[in-house]
PDB file of N, CA and C in Angstrom:
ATOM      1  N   UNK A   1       2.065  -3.613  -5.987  1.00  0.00           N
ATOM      2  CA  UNK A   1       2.096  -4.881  -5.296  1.00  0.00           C
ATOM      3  C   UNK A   1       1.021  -5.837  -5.799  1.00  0.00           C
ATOM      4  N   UNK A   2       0.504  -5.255  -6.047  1.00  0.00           N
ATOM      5  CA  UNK A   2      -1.050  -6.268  -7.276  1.00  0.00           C
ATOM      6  C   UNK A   2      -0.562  -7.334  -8.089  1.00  0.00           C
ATOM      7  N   UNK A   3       0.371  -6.449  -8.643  1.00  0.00           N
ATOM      8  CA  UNK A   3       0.558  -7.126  -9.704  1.00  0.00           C
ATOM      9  C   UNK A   3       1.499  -8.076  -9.847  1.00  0.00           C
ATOM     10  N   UNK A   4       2.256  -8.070  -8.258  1.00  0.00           N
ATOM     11  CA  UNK A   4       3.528  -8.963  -8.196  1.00  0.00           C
ATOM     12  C   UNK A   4       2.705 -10.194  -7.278  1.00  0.00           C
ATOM     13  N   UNK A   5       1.858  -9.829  -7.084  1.00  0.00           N
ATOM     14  CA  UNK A   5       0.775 -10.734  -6.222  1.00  0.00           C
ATOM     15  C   UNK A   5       0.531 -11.494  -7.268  1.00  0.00           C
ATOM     16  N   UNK A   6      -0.648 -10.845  -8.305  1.00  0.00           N
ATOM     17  CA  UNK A   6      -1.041 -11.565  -8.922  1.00  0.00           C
ATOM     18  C   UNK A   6      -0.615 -12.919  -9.713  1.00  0.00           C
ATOM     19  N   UNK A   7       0.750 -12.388  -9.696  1.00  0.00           N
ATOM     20  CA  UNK A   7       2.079 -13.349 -10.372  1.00  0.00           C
ATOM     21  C   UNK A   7       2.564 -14.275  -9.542  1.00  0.00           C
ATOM     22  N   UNK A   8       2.620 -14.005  -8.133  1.00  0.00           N
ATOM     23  CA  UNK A   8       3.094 -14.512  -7.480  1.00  0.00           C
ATOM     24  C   UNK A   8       4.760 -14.616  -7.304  1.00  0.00           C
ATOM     25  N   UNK A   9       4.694 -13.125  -7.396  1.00  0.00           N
ATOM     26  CA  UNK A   9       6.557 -12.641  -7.571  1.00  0.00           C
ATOM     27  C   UNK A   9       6.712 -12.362  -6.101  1.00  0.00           C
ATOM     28  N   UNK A  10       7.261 -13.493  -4.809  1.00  0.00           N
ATOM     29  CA  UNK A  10       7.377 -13.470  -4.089  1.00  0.00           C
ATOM     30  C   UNK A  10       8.597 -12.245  -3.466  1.00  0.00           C
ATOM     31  N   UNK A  11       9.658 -12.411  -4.002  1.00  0.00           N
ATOM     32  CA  UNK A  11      11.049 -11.733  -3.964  1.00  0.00           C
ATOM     33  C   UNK A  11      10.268 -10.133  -4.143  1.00  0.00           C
ATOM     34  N   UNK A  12       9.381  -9.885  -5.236  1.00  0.00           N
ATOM     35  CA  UNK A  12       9.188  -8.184  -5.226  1.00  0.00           C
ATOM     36  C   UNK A  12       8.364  -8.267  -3.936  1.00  0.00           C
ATOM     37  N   UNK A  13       7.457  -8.599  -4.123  1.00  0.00           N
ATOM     38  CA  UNK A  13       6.380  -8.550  -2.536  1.00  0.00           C
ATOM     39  C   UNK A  13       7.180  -8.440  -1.174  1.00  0.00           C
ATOM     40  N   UNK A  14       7.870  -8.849  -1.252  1.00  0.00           N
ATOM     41  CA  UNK A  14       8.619  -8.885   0.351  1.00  0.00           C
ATOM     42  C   UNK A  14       9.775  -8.097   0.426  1.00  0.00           C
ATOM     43  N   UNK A  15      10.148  -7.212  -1.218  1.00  0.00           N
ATOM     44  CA  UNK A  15      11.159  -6.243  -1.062  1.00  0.00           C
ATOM     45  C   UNK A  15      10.035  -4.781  -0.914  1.00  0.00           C
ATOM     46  N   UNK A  16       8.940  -5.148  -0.940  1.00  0.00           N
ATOM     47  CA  UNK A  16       7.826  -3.860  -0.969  1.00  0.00           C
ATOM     48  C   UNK A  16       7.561  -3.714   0.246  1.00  0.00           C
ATOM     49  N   UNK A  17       7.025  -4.906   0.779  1.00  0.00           N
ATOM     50  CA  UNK A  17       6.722  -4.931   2.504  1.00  0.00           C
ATOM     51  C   UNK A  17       7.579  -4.491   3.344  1.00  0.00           C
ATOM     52  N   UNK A  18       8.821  -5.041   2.888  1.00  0.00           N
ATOM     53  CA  UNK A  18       9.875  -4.232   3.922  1.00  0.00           C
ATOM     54  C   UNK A  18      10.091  -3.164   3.601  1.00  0.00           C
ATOM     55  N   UNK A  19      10.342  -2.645   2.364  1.00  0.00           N
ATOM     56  CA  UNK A  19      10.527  -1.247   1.975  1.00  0.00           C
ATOM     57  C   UNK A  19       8.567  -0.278   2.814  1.00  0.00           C
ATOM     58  N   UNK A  20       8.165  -0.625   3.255  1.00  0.00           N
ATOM     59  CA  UNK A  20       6.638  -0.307   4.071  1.00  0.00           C
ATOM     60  C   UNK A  20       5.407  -0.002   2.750  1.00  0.00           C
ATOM     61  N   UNK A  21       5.508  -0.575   1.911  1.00  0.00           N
ATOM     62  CA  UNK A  21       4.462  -0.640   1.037  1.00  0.00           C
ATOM     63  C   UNK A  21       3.302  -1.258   1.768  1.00  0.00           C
ATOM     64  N   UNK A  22       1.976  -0.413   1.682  1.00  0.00           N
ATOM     65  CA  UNK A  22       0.870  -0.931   2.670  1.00  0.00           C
ATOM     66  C   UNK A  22       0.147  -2.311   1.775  1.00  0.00           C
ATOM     67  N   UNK A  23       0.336  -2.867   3.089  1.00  0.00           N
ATOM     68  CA  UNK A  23       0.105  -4.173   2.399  1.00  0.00           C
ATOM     69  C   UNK A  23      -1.570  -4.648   1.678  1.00  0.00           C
ATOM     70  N   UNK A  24      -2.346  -3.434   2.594  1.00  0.00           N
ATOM     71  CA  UNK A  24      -3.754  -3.515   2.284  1.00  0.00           C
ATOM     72  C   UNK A  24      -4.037  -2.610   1.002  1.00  0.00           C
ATOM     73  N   UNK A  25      -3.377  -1.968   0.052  1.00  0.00           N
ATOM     74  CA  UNK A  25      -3.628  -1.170  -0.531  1.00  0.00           C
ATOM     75  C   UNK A  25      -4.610  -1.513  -1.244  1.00  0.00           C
ATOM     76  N   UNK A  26      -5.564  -0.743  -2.074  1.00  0.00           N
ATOM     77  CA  UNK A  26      -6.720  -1.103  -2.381  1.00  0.00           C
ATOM     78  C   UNK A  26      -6.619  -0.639  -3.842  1.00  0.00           C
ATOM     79  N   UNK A  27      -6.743  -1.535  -5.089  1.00  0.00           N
ATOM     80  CA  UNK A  27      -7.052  -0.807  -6.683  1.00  0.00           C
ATOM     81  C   UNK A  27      -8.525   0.079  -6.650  1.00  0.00           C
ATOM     82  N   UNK A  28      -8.356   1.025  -6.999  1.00  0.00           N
ATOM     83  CA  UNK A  28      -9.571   1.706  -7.242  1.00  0.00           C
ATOM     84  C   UNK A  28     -10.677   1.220  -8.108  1.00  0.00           C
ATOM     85  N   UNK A  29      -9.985   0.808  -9.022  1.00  0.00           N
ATOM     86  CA  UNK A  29     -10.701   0.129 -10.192  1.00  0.00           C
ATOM     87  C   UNK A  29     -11.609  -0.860  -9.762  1.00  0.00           C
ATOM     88  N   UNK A  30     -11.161  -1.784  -9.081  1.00  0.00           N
ATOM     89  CA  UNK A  30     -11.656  -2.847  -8.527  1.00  0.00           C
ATOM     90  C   UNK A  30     -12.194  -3.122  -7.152  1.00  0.00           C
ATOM     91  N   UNK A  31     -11.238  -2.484  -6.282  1.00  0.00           N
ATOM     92  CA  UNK A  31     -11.384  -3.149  -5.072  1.00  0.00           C
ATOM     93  C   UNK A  31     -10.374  -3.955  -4.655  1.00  0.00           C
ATOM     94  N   UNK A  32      -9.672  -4.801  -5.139  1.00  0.00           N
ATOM     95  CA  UNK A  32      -8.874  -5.373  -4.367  1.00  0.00           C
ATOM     96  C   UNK A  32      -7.631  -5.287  -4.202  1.00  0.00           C
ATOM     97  N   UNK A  33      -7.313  -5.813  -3.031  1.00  0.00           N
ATOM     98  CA  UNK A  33      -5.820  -5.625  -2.302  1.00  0.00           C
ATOM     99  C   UNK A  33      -5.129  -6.795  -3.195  1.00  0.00           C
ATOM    100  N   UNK A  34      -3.524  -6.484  -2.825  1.00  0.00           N
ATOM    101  CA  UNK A  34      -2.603  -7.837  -3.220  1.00  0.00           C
ATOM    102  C   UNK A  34      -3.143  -9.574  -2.915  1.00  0.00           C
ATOM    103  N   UNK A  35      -4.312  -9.800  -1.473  1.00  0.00           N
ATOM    104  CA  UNK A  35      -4.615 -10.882  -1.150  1.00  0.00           C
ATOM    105  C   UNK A  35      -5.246 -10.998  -2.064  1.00  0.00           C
ATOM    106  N   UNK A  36      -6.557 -10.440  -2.380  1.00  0.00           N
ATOM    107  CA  UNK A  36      -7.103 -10.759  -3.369  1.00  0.00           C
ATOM    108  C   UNK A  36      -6.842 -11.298  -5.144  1.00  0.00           C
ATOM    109  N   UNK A  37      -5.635 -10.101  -5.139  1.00  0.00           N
ATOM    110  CA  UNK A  37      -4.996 -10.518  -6.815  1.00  0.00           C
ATOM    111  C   UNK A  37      -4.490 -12.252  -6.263  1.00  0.00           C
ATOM    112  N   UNK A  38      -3.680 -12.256  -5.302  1.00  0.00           N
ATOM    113  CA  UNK A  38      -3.045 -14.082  -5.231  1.00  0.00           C
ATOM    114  C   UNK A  38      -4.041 -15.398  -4.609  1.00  0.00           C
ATOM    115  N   UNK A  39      -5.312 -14.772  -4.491  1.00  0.00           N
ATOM    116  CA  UNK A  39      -5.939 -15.458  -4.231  1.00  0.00           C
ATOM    117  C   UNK A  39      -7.131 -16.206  -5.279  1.00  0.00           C
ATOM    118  N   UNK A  40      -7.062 -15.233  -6.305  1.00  0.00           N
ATOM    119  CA  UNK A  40      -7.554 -15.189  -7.376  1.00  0.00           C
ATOM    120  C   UNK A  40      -6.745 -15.995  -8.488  1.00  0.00           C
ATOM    121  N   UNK A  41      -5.374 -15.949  -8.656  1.00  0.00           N
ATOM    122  CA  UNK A  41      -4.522 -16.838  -9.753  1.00  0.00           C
ATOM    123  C   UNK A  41      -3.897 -17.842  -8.647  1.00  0.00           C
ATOM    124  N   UNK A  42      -4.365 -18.477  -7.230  1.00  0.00           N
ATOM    125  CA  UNK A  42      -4.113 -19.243  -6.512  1.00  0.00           C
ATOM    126  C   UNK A  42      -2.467 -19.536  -6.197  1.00  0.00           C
ATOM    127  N   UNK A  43      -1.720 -18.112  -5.910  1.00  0.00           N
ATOM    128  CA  UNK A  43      -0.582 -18.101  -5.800  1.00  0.00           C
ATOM    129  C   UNK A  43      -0.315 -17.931  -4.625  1.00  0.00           C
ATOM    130  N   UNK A  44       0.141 -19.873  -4.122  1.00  0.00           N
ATOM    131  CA  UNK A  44       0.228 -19.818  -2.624  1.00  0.00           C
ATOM    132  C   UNK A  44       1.610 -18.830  -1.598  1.00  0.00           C
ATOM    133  N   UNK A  45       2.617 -19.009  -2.053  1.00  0.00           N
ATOM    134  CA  UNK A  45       3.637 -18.252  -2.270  1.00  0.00           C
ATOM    135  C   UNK A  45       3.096 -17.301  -1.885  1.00  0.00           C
ATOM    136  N   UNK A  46       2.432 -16.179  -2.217  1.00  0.00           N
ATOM    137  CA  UNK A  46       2.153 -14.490  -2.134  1.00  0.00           C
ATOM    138  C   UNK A  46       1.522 -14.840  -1.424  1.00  0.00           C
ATOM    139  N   UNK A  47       0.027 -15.866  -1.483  1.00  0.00           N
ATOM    140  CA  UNK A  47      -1.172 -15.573  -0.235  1.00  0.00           C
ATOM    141  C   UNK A  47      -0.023 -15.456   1.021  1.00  0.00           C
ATOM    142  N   UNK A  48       0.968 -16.539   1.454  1.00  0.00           N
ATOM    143  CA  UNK A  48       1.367 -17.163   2.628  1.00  0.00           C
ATOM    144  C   UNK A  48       2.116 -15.622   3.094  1.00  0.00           C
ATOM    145  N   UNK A  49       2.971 -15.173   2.357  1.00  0.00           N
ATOM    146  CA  UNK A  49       3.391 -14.250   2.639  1.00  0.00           C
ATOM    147  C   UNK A  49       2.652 -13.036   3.092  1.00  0.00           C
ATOM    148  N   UNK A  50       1.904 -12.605   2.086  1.00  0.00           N
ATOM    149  CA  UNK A  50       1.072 -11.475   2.939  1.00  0.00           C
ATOM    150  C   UNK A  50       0.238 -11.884   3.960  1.00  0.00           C
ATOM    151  N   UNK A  51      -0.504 -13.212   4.178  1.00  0.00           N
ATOM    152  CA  UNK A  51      -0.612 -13.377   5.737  1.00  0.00           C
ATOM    153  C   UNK A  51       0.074 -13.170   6.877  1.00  0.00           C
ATOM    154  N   UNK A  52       1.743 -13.900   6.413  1.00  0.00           N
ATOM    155  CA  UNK A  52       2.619 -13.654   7.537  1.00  0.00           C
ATOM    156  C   UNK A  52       2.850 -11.949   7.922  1.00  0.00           C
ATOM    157  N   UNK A  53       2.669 -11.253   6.836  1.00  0.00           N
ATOM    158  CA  UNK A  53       3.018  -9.741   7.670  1.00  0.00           C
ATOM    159  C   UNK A  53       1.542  -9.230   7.400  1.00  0.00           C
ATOM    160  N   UNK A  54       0.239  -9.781   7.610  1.00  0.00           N
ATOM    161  CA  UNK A  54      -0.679  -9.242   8.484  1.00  0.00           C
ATOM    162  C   UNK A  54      -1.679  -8.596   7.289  1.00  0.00           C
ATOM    163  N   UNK A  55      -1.837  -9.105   6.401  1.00  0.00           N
ATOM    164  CA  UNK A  55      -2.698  -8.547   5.215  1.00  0.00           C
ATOM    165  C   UNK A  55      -4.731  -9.073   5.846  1.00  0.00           C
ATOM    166  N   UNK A  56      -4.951  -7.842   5.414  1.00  0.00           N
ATOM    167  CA  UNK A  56      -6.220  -8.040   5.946  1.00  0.00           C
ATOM    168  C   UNK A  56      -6.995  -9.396   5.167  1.00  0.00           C
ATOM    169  N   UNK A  57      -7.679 -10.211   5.664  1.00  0.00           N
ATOM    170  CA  UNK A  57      -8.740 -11.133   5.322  1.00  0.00           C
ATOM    171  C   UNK A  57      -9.981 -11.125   4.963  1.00  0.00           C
ATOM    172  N   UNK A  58     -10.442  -9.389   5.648  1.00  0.00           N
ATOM    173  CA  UNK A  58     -11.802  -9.049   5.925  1.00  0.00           C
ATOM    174  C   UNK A  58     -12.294  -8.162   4.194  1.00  0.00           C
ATOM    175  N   UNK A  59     -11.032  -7.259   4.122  1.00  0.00           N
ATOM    176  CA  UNK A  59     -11.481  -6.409   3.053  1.00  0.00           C
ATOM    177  C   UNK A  59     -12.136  -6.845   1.943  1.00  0.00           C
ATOM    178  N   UNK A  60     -13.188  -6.250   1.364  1.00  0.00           N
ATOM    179  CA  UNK A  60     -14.155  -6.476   0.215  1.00  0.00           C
ATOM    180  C   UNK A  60     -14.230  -6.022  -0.763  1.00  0.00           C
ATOM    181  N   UNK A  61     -13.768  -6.581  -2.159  1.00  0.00           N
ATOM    182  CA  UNK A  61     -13.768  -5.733  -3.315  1.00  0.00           C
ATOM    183  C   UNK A  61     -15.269  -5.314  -3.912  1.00  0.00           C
ATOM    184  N   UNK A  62     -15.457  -4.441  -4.825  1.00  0.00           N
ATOM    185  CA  UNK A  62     -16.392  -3.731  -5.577  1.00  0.00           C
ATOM    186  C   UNK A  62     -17.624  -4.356  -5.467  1.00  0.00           C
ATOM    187  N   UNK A  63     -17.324  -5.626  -5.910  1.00  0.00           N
ATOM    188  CA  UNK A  63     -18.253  -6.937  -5.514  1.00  0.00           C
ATOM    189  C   UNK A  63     -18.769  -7.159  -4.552  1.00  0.00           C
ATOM    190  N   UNK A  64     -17.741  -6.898  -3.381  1.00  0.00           N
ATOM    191  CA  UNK A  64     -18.527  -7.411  -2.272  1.00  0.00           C
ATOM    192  C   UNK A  64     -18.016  -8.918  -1.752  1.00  0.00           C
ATOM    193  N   UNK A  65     -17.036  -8.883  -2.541  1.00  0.00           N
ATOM    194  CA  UNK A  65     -16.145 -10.218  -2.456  1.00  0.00           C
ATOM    195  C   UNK A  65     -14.830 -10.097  -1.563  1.00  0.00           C
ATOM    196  N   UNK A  66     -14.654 -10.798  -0.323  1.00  0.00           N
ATOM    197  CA  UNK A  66     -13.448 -10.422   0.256  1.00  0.00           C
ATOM    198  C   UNK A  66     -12.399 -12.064  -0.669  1.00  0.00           C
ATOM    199  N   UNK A  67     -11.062 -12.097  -0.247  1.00  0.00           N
ATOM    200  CA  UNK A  67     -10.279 -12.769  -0.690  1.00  0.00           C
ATOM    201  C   UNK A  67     -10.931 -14.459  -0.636  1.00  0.00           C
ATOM    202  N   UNK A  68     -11.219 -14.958   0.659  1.00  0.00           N
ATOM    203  CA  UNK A  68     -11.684 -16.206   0.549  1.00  0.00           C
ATOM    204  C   UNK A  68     -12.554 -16.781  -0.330  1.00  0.00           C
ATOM    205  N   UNK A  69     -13.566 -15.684  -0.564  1.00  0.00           N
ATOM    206  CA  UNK A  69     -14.919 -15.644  -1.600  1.00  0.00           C
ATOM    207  C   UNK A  69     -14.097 -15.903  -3.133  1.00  0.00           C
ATOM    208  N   UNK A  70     -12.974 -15.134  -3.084  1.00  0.00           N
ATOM    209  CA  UNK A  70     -12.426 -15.203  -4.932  1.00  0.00           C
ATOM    210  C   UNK A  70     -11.611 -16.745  -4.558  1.00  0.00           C
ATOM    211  N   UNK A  71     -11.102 -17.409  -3.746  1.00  0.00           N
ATOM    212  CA  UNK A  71     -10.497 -18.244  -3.656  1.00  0.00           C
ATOM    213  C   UNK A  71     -11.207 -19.410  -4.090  1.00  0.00           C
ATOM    214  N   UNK A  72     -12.193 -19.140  -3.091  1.00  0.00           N
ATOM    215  CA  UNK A  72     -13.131 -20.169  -3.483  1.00  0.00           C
ATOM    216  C   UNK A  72     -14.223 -20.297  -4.638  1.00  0.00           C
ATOM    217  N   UNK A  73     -14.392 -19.409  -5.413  1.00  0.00           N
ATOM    218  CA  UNK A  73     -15.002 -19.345  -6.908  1.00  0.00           C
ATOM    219  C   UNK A  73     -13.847 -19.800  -7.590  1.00  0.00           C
ATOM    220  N   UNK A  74     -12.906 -19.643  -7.398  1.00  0.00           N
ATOM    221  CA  UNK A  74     -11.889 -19.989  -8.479  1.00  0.00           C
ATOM    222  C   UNK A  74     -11.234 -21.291  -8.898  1.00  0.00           C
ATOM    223  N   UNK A  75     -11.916 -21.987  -7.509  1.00  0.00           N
ATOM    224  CA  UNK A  75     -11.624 -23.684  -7.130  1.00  0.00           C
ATOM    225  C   UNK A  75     -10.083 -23.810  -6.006  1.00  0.00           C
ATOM    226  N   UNK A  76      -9.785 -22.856  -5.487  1.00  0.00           N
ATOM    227  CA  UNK A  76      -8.464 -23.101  -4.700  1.00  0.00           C
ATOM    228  C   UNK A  76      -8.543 -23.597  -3.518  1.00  0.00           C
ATOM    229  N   UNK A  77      -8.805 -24.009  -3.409  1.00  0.00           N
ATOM    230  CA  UNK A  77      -9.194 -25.072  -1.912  1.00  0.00           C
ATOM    231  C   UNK A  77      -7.790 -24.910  -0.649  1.00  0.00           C
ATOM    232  N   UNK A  78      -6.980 -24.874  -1.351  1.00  0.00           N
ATOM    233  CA  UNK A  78      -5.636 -24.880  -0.710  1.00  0.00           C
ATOM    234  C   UNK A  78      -5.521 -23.400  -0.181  1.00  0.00           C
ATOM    235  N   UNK A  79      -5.946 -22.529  -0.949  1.00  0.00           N
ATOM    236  CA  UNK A  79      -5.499 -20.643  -0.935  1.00  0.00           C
ATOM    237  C   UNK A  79      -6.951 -20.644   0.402  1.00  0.00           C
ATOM    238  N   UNK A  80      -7.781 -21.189   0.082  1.00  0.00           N
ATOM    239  CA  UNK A  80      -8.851 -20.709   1.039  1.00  0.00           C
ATOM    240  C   UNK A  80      -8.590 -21.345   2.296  1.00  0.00           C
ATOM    241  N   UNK A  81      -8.134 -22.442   2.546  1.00  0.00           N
ATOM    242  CA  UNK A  81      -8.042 -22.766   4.109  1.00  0.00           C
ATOM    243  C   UNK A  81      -7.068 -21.842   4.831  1.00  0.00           C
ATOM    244  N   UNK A  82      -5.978 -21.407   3.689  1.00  0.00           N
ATOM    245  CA  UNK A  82      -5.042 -20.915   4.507  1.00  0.00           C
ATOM    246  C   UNK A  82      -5.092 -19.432   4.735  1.00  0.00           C
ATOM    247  N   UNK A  83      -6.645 -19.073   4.012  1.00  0.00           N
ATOM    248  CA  UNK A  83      -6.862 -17.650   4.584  1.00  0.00           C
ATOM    249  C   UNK A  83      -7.736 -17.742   5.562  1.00  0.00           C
ATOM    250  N   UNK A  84      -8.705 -19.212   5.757  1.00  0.00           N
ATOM    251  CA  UNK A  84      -9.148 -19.249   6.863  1.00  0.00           C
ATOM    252  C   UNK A  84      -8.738 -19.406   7.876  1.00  0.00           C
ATOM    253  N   UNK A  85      -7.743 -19.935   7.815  1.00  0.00           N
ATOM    254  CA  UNK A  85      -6.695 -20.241   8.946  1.00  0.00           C
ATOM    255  C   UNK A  85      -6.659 -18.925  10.124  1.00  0.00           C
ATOM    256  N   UNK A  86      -5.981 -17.958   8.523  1.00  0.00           N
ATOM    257  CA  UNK A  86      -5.583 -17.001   9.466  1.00  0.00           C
ATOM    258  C   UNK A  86      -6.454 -16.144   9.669  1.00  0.00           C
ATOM    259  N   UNK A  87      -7.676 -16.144   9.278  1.00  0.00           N
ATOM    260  CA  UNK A  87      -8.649 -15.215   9.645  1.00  0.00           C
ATOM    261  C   UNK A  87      -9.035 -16.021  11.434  1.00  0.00           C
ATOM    262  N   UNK A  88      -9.183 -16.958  11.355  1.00  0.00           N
ATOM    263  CA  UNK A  88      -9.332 -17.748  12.522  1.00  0.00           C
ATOM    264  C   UNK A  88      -8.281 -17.070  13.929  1.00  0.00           C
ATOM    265  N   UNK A  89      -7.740 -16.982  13.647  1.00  0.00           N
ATOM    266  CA  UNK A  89      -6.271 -16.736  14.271  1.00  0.00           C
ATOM    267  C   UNK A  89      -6.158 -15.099  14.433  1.00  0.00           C
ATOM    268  N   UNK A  90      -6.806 -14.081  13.531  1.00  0.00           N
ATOM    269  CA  UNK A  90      -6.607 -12.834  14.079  1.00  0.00           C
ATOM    270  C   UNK A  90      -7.783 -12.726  14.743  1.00  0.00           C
ATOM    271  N   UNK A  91      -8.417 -13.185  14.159  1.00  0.00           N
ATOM    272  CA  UNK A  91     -10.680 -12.988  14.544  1.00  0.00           C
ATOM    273  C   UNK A  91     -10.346 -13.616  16.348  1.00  0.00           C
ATOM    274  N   UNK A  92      -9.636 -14.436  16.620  1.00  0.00           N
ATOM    275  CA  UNK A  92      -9.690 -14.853  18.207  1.00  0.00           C
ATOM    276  C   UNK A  92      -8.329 -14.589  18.843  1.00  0.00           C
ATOM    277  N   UNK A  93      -7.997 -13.052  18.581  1.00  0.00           N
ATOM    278  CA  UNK A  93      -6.779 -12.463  19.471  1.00  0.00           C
ATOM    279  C   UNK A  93      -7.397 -11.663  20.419  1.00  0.00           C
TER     280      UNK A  93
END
């Protein structure tokens, strides 16, 4: 799912999610989940989606970098509100 993230191959991502591919899965290598790979090549498409079925916001790659942090080094201004959004939104349930 990384890697369809990273691409922003919406159609595989959401045939994975439903098929119950965990959406938080974590690269060993690195640290990061699918949010992170689409947050990183600013692929709004994938971010939006794995928000809608509940992808964590919080998790931290190797770095120490959760998704908003790569969003925002990367210049995506657009990918980061809308993970703040929803960090906003689970953080006050």
């Amino acid at each position: 799912m990384i890697k369809a993230a990273y691409y922003g191959n919406v159609d595989e991502l959401y045939d994975a999610l439903r098929q119950g591919a965990d959406i938080d899965a974590v690269d060993p290598r690195d640290g990061w989940t699918p949010l992170h790979a689409a947050a990183f090549t600013g692929m709004r498409g994938a971010v939006e989606l794995l928000l809608r079925f509940g992808a964590s916001t919080i998790i931290r790659d190797s770095e120490g970098k959760d998704a908003a942090t790569i969003a925002a080094e990367r210049g995506h201004g657009e990918i980061l509100d809308l993970i703040k959004a929803s960090s906003t939104k689970t953080e006050n349930v």
